[in-house]
PDB file of N, CA and C in Angstrom:
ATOM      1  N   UNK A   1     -36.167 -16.132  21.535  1.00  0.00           N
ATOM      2  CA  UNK A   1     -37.599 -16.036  21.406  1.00  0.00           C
ATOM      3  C   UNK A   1     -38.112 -17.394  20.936  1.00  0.00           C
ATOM      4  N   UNK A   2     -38.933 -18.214  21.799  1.00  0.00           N
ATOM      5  CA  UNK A   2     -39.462 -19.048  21.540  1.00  0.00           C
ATOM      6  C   UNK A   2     -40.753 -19.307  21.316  1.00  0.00           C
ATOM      7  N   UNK A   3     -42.101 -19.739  20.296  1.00  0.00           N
ATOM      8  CA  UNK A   3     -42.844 -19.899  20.384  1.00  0.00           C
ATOM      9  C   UNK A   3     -43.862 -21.317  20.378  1.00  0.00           C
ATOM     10  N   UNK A   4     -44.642 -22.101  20.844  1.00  0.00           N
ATOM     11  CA  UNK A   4     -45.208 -22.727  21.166  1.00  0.00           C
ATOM     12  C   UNK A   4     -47.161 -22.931  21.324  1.00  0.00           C
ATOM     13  N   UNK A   5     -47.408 -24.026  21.018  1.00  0.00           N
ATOM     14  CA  UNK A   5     -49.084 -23.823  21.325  1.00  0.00           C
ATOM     15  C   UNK A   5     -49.464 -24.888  21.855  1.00  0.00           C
ATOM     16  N   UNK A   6     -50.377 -24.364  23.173  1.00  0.00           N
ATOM     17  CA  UNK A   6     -50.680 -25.477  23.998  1.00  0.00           C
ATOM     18  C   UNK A   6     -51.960 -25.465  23.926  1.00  0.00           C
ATOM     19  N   UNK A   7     -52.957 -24.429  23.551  1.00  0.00           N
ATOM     20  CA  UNK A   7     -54.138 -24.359  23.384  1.00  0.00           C
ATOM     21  C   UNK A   7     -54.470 -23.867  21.908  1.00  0.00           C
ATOM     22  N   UNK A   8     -55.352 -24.431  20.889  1.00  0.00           N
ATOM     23  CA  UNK A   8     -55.775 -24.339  20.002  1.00  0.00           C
ATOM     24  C   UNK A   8     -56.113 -23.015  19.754  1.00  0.00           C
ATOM     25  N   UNK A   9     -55.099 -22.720  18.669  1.00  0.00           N
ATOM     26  CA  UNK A   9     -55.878 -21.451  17.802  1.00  0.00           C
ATOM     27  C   UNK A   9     -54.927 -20.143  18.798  1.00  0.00           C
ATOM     28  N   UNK A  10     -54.226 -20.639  20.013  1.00  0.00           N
ATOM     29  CA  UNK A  10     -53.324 -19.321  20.766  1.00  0.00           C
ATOM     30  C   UNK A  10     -51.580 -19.912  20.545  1.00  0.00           C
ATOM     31  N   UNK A  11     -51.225 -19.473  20.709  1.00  0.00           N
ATOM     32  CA  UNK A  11     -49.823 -19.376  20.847  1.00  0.00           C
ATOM     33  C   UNK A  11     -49.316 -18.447  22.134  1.00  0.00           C
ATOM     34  N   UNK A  12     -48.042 -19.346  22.449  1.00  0.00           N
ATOM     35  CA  UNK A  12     -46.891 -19.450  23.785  1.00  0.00           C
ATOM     36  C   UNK A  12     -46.008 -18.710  23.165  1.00  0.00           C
ATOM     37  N   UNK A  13     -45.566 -17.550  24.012  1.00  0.00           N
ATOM     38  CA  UNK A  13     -44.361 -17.666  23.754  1.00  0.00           C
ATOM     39  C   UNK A  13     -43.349 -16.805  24.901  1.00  0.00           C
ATOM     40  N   UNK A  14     -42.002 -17.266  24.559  1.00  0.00           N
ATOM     41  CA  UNK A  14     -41.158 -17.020  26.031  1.00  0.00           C
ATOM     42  C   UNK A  14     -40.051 -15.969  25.119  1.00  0.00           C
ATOM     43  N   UNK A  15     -39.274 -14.923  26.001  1.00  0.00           N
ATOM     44  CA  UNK A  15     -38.253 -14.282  25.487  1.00  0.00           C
ATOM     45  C   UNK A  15     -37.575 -14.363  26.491  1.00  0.00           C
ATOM     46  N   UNK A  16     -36.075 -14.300  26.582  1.00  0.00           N
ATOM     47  CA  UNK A  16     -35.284 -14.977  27.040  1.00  0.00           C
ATOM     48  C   UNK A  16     -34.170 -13.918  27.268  1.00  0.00           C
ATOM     49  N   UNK A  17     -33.187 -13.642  28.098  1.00  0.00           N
ATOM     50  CA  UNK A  17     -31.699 -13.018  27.614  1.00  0.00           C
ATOM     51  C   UNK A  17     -30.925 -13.654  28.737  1.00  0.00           C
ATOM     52  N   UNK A  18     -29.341 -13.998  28.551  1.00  0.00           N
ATOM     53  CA  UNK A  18     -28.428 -14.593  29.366  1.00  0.00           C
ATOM     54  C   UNK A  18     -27.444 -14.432  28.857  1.00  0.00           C
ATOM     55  N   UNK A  19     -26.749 -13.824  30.245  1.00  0.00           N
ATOM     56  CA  UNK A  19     -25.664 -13.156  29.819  1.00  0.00           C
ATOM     57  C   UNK A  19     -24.535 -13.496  30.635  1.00  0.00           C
ATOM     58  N   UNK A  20     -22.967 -13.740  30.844  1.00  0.00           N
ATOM     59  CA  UNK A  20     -22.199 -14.359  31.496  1.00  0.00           C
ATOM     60  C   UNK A  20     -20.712 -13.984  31.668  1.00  0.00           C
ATOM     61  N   UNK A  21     -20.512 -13.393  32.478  1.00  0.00           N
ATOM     62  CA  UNK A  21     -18.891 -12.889  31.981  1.00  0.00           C
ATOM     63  C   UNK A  21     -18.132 -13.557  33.040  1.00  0.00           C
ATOM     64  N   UNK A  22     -16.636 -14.132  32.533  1.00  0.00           N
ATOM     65  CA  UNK A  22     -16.013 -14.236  33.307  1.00  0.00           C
ATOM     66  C   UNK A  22     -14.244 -13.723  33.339  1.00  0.00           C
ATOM     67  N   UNK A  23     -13.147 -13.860  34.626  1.00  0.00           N
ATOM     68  CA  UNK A  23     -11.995 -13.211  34.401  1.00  0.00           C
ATOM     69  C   UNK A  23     -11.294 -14.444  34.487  1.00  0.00           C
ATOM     70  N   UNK A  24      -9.874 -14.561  34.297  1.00  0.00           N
ATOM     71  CA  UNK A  24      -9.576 -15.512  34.437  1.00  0.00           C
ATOM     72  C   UNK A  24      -7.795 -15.299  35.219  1.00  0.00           C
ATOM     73  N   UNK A  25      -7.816 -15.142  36.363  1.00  0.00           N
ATOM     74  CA  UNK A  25      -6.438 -14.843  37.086  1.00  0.00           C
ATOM     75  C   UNK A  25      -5.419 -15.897  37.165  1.00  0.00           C
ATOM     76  N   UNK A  26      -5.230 -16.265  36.256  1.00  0.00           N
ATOM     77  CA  UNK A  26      -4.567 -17.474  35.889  1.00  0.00           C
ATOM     78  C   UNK A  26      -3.521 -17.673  37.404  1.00  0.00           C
ATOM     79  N   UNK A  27      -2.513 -16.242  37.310  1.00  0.00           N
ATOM     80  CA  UNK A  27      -1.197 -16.547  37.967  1.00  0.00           C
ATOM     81  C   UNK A  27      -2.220 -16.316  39.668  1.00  0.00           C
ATOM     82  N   UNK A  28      -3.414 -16.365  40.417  1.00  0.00           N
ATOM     83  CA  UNK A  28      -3.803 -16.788  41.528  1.00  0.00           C
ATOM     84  C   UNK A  28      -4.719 -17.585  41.503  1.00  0.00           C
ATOM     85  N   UNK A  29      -5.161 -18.531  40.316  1.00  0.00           N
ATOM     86  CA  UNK A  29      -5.647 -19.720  40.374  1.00  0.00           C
ATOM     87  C   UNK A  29      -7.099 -19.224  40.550  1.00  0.00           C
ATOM     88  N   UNK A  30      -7.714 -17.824  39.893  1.00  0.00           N
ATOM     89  CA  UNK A  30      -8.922 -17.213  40.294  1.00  0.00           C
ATOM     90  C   UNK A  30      -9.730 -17.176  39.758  1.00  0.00           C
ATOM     91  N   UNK A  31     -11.024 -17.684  38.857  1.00  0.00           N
ATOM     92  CA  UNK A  31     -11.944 -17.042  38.002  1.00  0.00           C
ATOM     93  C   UNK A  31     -13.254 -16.425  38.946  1.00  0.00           C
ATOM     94  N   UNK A  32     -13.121 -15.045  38.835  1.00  0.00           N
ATOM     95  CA  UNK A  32     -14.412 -14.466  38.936  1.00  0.00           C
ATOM     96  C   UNK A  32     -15.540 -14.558  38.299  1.00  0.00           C
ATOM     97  N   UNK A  33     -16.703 -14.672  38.412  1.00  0.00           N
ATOM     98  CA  UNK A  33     -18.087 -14.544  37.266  1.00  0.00           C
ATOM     99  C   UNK A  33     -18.919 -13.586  38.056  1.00  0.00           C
ATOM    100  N   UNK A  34     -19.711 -13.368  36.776  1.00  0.00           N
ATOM    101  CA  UNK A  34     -21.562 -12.570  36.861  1.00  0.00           C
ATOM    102  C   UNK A  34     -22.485 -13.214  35.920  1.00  0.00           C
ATOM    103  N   UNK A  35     -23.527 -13.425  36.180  1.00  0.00           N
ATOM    104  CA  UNK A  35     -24.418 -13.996  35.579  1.00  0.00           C
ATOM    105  C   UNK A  35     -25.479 -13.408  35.467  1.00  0.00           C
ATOM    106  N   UNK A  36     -26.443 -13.303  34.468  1.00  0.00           N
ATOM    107  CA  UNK A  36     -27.773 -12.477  35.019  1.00  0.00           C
ATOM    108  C   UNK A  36     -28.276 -12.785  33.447  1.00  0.00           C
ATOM    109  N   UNK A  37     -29.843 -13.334  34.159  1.00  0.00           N
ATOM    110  CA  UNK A  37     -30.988 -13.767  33.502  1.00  0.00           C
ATOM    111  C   UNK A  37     -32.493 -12.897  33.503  1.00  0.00           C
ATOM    112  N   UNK A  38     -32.863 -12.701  32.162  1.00  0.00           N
ATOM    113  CA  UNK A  38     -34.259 -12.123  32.553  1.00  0.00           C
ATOM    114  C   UNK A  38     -34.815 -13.164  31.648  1.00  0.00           C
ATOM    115  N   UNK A  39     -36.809 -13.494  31.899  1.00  0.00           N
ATOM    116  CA  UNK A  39     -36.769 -14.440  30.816  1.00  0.00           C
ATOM    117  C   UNK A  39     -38.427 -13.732  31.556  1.00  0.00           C
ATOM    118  N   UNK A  40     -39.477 -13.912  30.181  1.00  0.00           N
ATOM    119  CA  UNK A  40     -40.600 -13.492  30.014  1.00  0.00           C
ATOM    120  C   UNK A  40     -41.384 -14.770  29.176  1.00  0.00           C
ATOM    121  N   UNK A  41     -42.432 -14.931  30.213  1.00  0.00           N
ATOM    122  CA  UNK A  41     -43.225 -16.161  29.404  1.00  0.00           C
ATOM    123  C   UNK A  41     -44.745 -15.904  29.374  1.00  0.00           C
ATOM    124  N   UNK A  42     -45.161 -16.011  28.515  1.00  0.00           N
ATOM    125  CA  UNK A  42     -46.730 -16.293  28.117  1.00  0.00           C
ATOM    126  C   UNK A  42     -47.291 -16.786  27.373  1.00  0.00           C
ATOM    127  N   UNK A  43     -47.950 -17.794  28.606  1.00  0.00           N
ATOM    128  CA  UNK A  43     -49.095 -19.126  28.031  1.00  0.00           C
ATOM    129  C   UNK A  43     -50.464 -18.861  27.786  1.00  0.00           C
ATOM    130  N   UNK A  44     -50.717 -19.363  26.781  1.00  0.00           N
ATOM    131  CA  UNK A  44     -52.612 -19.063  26.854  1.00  0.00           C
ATOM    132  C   UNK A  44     -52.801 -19.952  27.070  1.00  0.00           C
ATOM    133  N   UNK A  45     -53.582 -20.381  28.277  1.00  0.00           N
ATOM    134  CA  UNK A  45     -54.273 -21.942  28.987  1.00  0.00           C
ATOM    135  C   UNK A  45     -55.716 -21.376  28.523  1.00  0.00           C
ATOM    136  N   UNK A  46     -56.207 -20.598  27.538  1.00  0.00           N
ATOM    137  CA  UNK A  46     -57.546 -20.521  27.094  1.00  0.00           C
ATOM    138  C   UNK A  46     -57.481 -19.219  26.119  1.00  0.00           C
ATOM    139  N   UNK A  47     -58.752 -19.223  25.479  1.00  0.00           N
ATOM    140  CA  UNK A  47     -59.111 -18.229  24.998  1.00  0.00           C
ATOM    141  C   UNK A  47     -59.167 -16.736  25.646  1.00  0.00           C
ATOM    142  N   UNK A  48     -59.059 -16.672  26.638  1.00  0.00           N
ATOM    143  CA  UNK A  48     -59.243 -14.962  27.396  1.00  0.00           C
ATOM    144  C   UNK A  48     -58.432 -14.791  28.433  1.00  0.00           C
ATOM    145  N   UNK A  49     -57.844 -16.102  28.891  1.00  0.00           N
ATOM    146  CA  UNK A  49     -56.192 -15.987  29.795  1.00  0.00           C
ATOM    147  C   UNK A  49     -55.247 -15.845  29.649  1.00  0.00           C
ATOM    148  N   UNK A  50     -54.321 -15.279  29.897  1.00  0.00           N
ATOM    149  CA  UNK A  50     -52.762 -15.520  29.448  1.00  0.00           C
ATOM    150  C   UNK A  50     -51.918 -15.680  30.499  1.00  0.00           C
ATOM    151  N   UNK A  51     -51.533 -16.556  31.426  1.00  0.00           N
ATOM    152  CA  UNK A  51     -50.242 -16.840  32.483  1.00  0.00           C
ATOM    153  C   UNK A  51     -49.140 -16.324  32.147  1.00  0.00           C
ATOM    154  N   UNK A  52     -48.519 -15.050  32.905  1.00  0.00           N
ATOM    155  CA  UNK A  52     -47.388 -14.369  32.768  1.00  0.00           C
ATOM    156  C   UNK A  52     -46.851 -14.984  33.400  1.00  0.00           C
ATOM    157  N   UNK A  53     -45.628 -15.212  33.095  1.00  0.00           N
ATOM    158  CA  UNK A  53     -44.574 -15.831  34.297  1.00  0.00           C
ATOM    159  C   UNK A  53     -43.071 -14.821  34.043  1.00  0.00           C
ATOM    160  N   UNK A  54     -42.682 -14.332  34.771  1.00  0.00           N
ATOM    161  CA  UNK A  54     -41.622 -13.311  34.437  1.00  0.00           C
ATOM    162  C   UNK A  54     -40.233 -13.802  35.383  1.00  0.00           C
ATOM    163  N   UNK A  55     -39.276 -13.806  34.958  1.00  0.00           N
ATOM    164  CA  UNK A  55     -37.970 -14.109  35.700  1.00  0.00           C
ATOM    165  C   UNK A  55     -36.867 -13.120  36.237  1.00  0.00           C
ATOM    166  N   UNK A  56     -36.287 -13.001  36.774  1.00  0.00           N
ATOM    167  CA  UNK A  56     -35.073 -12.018  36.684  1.00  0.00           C
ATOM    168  C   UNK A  56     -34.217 -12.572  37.771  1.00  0.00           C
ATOM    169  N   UNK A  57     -32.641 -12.832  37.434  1.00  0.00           N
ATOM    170  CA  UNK A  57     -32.045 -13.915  38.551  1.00  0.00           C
ATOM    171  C   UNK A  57     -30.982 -13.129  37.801  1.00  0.00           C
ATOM    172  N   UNK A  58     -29.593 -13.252  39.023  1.00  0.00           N
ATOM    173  CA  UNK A  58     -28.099 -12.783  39.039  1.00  0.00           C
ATOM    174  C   UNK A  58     -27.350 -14.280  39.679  1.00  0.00           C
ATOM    175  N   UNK A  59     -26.294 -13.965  39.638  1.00  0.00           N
ATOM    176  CA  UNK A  59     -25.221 -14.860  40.325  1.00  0.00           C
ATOM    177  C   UNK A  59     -24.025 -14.311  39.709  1.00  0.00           C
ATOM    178  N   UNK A  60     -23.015 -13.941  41.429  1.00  0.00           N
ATOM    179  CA  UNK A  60     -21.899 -13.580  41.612  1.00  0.00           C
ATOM    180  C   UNK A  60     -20.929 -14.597  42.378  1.00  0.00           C
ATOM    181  N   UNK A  61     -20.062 -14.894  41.322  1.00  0.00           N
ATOM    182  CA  UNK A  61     -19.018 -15.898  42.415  1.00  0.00           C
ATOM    183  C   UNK A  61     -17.631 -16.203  42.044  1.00  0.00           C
ATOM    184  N   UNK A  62     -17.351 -16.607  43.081  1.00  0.00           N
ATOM    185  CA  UNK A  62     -15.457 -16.764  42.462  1.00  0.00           C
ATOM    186  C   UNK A  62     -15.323 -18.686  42.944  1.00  0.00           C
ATOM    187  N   UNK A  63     -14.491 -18.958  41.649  1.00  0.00           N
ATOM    188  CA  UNK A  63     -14.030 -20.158  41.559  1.00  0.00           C
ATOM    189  C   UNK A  63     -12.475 -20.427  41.781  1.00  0.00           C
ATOM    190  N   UNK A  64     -11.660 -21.274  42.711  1.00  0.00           N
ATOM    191  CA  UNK A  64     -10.784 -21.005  43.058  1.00  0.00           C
ATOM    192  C   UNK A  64      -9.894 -22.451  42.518  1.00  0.00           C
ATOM    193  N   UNK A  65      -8.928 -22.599  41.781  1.00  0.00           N
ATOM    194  CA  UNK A  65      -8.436 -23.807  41.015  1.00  0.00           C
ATOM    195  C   UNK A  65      -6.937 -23.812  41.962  1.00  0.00           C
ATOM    196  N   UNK A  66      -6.611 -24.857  42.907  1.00  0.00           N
ATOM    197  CA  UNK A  66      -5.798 -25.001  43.188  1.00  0.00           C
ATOM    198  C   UNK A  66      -4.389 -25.012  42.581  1.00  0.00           C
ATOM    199  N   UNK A  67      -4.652 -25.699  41.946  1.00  0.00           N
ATOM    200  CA  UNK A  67      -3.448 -25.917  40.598  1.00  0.00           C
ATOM    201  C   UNK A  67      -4.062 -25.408  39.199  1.00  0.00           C
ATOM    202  N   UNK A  68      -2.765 -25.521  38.490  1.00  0.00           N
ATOM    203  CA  UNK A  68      -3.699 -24.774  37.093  1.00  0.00           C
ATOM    204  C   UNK A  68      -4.438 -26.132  36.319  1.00  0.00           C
ATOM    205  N   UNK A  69      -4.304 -27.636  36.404  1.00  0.00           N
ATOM    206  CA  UNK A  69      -5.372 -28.290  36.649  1.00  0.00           C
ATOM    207  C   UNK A  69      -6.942 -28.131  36.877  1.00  0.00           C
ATOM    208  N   UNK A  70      -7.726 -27.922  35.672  1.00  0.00           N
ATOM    209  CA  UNK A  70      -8.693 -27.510  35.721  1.00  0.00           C
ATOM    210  C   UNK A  70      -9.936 -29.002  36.360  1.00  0.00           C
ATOM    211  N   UNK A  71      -9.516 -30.131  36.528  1.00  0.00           N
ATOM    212  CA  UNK A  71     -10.646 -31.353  37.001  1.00  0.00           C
ATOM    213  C   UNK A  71     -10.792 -30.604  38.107  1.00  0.00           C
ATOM    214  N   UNK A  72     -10.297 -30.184  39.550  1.00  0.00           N
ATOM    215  CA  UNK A  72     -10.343 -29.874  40.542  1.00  0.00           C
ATOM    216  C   UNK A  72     -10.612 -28.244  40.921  1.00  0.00           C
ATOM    217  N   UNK A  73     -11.558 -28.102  41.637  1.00  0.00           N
ATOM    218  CA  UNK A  73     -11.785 -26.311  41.997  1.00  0.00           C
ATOM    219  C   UNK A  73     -12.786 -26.351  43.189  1.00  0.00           C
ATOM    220  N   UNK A  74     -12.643 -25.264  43.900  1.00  0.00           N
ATOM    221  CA  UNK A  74     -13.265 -25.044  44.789  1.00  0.00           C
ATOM    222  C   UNK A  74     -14.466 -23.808  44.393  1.00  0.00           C
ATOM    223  N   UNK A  75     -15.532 -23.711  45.053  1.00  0.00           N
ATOM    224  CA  UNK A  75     -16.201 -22.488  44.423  1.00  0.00           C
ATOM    225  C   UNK A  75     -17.448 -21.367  45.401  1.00  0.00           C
ATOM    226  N   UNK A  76     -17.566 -20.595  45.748  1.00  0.00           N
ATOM    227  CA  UNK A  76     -18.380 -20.018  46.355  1.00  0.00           C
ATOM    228  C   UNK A  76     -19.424 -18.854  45.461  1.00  0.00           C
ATOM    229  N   UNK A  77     -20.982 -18.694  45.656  1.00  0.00           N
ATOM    230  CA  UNK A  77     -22.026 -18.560  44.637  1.00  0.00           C
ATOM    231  C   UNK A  77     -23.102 -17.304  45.087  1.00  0.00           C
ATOM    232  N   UNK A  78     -23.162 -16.262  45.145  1.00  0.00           N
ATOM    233  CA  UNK A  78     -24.299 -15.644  45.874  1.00  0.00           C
ATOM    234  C   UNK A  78     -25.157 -15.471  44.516  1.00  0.00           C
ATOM    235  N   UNK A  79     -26.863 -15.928  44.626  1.00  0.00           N
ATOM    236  CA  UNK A  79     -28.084 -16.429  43.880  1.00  0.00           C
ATOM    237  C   UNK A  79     -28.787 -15.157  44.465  1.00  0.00           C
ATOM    238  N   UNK A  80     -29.445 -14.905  43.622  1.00  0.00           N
ATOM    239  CA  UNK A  80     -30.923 -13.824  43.583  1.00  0.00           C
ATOM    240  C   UNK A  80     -31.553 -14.283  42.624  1.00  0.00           C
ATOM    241  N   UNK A  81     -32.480 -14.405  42.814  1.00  0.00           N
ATOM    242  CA  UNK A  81     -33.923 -15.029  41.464  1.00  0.00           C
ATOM    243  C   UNK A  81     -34.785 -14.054  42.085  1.00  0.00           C
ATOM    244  N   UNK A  82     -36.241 -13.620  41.362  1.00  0.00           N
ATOM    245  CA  UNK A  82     -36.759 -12.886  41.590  1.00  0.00           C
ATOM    246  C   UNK A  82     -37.864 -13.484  40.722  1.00  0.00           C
ATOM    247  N   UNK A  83     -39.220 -14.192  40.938  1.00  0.00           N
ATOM    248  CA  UNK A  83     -40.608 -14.736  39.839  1.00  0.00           C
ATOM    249  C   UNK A  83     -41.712 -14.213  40.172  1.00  0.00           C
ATOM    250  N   UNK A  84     -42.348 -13.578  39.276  1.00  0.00           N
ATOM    251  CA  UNK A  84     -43.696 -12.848  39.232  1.00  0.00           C
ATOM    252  C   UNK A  84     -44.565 -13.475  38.290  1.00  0.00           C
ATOM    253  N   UNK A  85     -45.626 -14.615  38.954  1.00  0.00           N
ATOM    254  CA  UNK A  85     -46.414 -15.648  38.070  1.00  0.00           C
ATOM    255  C   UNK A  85     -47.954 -14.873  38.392  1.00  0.00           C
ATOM    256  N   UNK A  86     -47.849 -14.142  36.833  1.00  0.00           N
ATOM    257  CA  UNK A  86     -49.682 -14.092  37.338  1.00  0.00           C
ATOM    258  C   UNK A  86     -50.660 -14.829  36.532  1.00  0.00           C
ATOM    259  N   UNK A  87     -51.524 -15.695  37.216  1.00  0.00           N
ATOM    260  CA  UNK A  87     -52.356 -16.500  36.117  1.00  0.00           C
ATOM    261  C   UNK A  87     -52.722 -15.900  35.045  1.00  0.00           C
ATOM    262  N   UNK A  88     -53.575 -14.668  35.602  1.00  0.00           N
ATOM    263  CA  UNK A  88     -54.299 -14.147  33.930  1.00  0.00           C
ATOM    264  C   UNK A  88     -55.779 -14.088  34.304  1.00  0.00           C
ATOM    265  N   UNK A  89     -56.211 -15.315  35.414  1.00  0.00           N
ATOM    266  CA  UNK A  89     -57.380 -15.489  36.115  1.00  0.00           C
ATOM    267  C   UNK A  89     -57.927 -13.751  36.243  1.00  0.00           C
ATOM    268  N   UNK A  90     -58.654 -13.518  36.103  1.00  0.00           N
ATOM    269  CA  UNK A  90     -59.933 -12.649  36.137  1.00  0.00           C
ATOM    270  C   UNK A  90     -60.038 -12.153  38.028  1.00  0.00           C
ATOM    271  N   UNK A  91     -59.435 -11.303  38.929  1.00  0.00           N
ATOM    272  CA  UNK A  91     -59.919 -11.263  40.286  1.00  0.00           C
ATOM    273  C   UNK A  91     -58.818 -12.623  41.297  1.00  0.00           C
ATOM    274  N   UNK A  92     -57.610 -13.119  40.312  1.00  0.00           N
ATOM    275  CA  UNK A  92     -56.901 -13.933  40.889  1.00  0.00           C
ATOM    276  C   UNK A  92     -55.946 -13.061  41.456  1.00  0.00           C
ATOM    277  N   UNK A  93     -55.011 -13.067  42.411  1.00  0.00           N
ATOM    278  CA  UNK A  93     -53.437 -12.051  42.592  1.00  0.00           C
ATOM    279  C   UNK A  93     -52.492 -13.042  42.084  1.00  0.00           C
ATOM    280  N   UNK A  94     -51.645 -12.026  41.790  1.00  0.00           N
ATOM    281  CA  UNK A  94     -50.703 -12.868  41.101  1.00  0.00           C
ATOM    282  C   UNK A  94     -49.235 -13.409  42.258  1.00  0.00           C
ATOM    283  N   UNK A  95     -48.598 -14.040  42.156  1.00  0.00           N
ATOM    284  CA  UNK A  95     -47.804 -14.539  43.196  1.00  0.00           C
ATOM    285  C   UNK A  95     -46.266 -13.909  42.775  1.00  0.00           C
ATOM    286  N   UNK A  96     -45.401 -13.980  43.681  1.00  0.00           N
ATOM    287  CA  UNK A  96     -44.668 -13.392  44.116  1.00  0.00           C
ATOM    288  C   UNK A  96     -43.623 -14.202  44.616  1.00  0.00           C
ATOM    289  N   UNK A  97     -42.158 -14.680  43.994  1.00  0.00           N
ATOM    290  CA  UNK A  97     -41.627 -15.327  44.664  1.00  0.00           C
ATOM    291  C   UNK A  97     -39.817 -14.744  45.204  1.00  0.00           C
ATOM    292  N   UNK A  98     -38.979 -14.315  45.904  1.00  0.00           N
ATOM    293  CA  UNK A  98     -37.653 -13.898  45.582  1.00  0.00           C
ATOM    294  C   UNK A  98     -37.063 -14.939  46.611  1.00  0.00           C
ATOM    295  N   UNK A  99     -35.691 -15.019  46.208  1.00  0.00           N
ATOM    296  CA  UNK A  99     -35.265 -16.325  47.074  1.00  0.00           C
ATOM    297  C   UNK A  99     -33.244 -15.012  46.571  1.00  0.00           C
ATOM    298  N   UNK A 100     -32.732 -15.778  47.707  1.00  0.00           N
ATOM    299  CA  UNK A 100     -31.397 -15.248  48.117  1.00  0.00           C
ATOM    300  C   UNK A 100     -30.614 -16.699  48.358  1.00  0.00           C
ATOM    301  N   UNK A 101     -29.353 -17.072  48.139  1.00  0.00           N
ATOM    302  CA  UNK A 101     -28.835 -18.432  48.593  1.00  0.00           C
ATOM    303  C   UNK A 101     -27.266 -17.950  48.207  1.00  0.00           C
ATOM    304  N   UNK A 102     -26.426 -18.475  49.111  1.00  0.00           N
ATOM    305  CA  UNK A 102     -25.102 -18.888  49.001  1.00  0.00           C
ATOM    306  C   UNK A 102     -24.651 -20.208  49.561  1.00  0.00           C
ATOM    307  N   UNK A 103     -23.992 -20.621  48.128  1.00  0.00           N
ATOM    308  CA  UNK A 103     -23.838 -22.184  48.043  1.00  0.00           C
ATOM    309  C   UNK A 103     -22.292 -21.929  47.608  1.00  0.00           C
ATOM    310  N   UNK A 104     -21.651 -22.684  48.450  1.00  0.00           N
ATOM    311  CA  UNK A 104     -20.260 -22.987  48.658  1.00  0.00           C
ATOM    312  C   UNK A 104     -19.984 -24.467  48.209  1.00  0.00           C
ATOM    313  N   UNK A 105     -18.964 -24.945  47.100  1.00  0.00           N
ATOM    314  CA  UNK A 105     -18.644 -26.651  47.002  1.00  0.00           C
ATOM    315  C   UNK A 105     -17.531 -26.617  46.674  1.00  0.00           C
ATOM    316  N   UNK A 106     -17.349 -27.801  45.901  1.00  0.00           N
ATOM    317  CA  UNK A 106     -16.375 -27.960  45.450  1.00  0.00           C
ATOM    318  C   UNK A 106     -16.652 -28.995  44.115  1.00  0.00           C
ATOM    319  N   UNK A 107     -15.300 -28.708  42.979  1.00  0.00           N
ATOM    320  CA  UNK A 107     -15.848 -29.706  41.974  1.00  0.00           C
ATOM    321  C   UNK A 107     -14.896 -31.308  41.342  1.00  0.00           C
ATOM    322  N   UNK A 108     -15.096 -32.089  41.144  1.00  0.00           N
ATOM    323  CA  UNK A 108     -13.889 -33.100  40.628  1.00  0.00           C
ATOM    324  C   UNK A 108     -14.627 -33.813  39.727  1.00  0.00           C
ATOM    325  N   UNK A 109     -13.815 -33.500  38.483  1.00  0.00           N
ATOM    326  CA  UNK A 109     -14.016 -34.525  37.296  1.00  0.00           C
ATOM    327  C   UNK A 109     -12.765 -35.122  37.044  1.00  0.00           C
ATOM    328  N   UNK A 110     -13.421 -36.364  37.111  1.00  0.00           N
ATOM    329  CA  UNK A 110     -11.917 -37.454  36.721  1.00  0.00           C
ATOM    330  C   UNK A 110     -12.449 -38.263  35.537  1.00  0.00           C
ATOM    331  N   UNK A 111     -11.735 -38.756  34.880  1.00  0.00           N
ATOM    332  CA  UNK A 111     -11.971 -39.862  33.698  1.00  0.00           C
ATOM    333  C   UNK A 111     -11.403 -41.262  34.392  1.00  0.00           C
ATOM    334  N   UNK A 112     -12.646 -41.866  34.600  1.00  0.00           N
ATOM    335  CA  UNK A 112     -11.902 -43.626  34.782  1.00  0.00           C
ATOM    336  C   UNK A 112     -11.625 -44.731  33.845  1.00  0.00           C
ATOM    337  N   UNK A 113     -12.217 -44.599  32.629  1.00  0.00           N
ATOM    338  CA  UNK A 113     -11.700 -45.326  31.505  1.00  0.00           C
ATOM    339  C   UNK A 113     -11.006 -44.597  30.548  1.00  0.00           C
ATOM    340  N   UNK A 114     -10.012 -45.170  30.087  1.00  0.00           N
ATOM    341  CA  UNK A 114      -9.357 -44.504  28.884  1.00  0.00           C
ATOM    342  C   UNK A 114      -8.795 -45.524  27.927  1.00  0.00           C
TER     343      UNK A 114
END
């Protein structure tokens, strides 16, 4: 829970939750995850407005470590976000956003000085 003031005399504030689990299949080089975010925000940009902005997002994916060498992994990601921004405006609609994505990479951290 965070609070904030951007307009005199109102106060911001956001609530938040994130949550993250993961497995760890050591002997097939496997970590599974879940992820999932809700997060609630409200700004007063005035005296009689309040901008809701509301969140709710998941992510399911498996990370695949060739060796038990953790610099190197491969990884695949399925994303759901879900944003419901309503100004607060008086006769405004409020907007509507959901988005879906699978993002496949890969990762390498190396150290070059030591």
């Amino acid at each position: 829970n965070m609070q904030d003031k951007t307009t005199a005399g109102q106060t911001d504030t956001t609530n938040s939750l994130y949550i993250l689990a993961r497995y760890k299949m050591e002997d097939l080089g496997l970590k599974p995850f879940v992820a999932y975010e809700n997060s609630n925000q409200n700004v007063n940009n005035s005296a009689t407005a309040d901008q809701v902005l509301k969140t709710s997002a998941f992510q399911v994916g498996l990370e695949y470590y060739p060796k038990s060498d953790e610099n190197f992994r491969y990884h695949i990601v399925y994303t759901n976000s879900n944003v419901d921004n309503n100004s607060g405006v008086a006769g405004a609609s409020s907007t509507k956003q959901a988005q879906q994505q699978i993002i496949a990479g890969m990762r390498f951290k190396a150290e070059m000085l030591k």
